[in-house]
Structure formats: C-alpha cells, structure tokens
N, C-alpha and C. Protein backbone atom coordinates (compact mmCIF):
# COMPACT_ATOMS: atom_id res chain seq x y z
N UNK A 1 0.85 -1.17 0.00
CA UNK A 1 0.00 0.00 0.00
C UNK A 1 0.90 1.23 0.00
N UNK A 2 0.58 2.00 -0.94
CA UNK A 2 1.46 3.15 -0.77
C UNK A 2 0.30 4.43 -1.12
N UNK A 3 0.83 5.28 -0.24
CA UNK A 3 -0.01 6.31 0.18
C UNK A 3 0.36 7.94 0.32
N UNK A 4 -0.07 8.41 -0.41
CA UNK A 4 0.71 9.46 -0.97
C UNK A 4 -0.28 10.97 -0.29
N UNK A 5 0.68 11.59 0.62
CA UNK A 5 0.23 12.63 1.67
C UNK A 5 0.10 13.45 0.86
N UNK A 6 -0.57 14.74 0.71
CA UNK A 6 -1.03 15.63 0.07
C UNK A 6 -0.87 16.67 1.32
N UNK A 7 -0.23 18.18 1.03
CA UNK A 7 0.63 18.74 1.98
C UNK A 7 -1.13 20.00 2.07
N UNK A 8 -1.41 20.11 3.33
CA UNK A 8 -2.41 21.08 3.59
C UNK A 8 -2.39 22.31 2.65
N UNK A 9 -1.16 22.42 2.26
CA UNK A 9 -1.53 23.94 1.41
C UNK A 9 -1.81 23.43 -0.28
N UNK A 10 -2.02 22.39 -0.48
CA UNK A 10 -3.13 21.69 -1.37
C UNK A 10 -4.32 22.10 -1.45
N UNK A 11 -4.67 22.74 0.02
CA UNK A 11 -6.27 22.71 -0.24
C UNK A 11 -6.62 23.77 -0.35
N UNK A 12 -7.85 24.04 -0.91
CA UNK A 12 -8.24 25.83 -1.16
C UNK A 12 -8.86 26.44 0.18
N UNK A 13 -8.59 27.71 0.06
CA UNK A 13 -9.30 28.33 0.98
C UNK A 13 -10.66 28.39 2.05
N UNK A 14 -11.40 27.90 1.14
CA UNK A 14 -12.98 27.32 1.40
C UNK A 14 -12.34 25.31 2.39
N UNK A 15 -11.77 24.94 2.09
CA UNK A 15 -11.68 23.71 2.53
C UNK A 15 -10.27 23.83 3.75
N UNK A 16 -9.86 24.27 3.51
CA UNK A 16 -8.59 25.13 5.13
C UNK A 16 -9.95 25.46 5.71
N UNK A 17 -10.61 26.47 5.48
CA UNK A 17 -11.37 26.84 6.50
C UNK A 17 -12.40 26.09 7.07
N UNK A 18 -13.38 24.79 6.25
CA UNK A 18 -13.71 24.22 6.79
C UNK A 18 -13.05 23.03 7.38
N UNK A 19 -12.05 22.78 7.42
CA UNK A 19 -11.19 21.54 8.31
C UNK A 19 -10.86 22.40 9.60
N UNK A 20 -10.38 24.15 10.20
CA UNK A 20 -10.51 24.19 11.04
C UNK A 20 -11.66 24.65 11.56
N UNK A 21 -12.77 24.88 11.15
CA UNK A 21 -13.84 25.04 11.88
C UNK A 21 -14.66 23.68 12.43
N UNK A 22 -14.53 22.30 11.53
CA UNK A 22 -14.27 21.09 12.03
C UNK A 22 -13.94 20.63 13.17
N UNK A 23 -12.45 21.26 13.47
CA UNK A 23 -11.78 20.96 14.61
C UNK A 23 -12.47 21.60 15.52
N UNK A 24 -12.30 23.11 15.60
CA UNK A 24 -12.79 23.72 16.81
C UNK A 24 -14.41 23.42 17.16
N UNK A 25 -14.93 22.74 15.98
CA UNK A 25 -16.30 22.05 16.66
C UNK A 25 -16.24 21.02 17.69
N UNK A 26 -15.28 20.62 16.86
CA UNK A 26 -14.92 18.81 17.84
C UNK A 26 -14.17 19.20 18.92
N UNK A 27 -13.45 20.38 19.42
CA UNK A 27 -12.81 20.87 20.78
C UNK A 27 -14.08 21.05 21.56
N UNK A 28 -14.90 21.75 21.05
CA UNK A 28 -15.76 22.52 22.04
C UNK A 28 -16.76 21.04 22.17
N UNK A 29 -16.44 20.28 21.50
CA UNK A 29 -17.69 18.99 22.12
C UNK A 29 -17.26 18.21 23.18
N UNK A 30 -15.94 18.19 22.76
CA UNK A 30 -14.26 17.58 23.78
C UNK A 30 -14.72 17.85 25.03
N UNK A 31 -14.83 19.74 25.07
CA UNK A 31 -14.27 20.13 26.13
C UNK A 31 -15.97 20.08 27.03
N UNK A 32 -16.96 20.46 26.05
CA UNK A 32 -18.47 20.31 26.73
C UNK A 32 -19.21 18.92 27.58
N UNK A 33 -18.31 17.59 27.02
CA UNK A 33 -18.55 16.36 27.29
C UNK A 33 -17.46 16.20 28.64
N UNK A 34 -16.57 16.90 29.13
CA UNK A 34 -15.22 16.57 29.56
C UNK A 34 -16.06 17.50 31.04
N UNK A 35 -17.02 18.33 31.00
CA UNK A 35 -17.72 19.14 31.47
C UNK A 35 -18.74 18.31 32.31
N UNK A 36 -19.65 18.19 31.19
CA UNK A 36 -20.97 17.66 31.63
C UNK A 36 -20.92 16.06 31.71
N UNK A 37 -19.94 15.27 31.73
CA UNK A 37 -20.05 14.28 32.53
C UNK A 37 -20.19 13.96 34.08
N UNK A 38 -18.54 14.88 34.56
CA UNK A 38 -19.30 14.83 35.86
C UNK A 38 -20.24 15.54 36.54
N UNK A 39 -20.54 16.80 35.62
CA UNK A 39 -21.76 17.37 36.42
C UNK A 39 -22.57 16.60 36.40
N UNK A 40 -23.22 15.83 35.60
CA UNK A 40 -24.88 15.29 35.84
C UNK A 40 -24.51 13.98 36.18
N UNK A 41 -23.21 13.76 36.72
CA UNK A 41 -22.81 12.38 37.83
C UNK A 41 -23.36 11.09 36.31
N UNK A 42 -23.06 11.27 35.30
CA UNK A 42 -22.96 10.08 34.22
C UNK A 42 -21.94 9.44 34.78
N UNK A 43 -22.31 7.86 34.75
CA UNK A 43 -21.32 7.22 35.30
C UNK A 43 -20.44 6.30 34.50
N UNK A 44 -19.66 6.98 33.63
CA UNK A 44 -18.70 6.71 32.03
C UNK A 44 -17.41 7.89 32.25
N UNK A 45 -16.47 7.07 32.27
CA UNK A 45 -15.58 7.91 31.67
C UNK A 45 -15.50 9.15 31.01
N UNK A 46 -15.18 10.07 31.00
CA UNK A 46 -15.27 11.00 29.31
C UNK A 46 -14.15 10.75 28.29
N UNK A 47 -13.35 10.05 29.24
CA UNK A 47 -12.22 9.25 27.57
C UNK A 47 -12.88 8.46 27.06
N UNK A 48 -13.76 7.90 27.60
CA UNK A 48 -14.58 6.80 26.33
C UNK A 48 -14.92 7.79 25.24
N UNK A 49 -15.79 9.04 25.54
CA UNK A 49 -16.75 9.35 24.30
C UNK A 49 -15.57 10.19 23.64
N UNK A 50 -14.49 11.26 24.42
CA UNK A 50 -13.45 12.07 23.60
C UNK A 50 -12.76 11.69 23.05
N UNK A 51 -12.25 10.12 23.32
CA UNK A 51 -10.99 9.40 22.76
C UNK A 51 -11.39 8.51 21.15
N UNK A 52 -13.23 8.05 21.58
CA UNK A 52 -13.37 7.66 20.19
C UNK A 52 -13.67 9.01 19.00
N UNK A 53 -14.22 9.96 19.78
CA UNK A 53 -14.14 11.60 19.11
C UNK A 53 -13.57 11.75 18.04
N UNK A 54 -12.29 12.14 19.06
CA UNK A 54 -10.71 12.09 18.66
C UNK A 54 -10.02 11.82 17.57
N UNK A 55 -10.41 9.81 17.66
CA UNK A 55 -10.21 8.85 16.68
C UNK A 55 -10.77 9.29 15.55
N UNK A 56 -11.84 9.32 15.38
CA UNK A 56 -12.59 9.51 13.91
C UNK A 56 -12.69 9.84 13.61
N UNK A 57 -12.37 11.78 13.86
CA UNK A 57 -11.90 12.87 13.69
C UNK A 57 -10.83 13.05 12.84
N UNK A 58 -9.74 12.37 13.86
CA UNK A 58 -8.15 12.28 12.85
C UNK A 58 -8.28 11.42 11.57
N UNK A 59 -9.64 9.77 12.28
CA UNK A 59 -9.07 9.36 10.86
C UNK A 59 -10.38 9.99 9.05
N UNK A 60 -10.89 11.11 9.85
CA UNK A 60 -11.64 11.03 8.36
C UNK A 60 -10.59 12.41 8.00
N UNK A 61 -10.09 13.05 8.98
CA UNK A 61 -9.35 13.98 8.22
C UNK A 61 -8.01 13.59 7.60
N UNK A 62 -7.28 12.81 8.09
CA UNK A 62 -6.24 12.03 7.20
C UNK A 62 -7.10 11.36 5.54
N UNK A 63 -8.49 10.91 5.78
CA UNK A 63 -8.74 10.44 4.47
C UNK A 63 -9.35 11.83 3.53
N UNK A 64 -9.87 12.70 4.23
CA UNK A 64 -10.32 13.99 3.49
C UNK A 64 -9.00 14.51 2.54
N UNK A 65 -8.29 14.81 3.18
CA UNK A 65 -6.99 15.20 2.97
C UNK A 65 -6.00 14.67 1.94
N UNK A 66 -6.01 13.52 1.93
CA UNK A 66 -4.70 12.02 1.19
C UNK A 66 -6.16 11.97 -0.10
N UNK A 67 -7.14 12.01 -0.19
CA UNK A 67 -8.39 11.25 -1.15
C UNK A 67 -7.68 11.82 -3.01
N UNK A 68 -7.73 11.15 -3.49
CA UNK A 68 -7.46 10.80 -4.44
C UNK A 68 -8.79 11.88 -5.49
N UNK A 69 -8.60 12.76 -6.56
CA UNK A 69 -9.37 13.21 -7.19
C UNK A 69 -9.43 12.85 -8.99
C-alpha cells in the first residue's frame, strides 16, 4: 500500500477553512462532554466518548486530505 500525503496547502481556501472550523467544533464537544459528565454524575468515563471523538476525527481527516481526485 502506498499512500501518498497531500501537503495542507493543497487545499483551497474554502476547505482550510472548513477543516478548522471542524476541529474547533470537535474541541468545544471535547471540552463540553469533559464538562458535563461529571456534572450530571454520568457514570462513564469522558475518555470513552473524547478518545473515540478524537479517533474519527483524525481518521476522516487524514482520508479527506490524502483522497485521491
């Protein structure tokens, strides 16, 4: 398998800006879940729900990014 990185300044303006507005969505859910777990005494981790977050986050933006046109 060979896999060929495509360097961020590849992408246009319109798509930079939506990959970080992406992110800072997925911070503020991070940081809102990292919050309101223990306030309303949920009895889960918050690395369960931030860490799979996280995960699927990085991996659709590694495939957004590398995708082949």
């Amino acid at each position: 398998m060979n896999l060929k990185f495509h360097p961020l300044a590849r992408l246009s303006r319109f798509e930079s800006w939506f990959l970080g507005l992406a992110w800072l969505a997925i911070m503020v859910k991070c940081f809102a879940v990292w919050w309101a777990i223990p306030h309303y005494h949920v009895p889960i981790n918050p690395w369960v729900i931030i860490g799979l977050t996280l995960f699927f986050a990085a991996l659709v933006t590694v495939l957004w990014t590398t995708h082949h046109e």
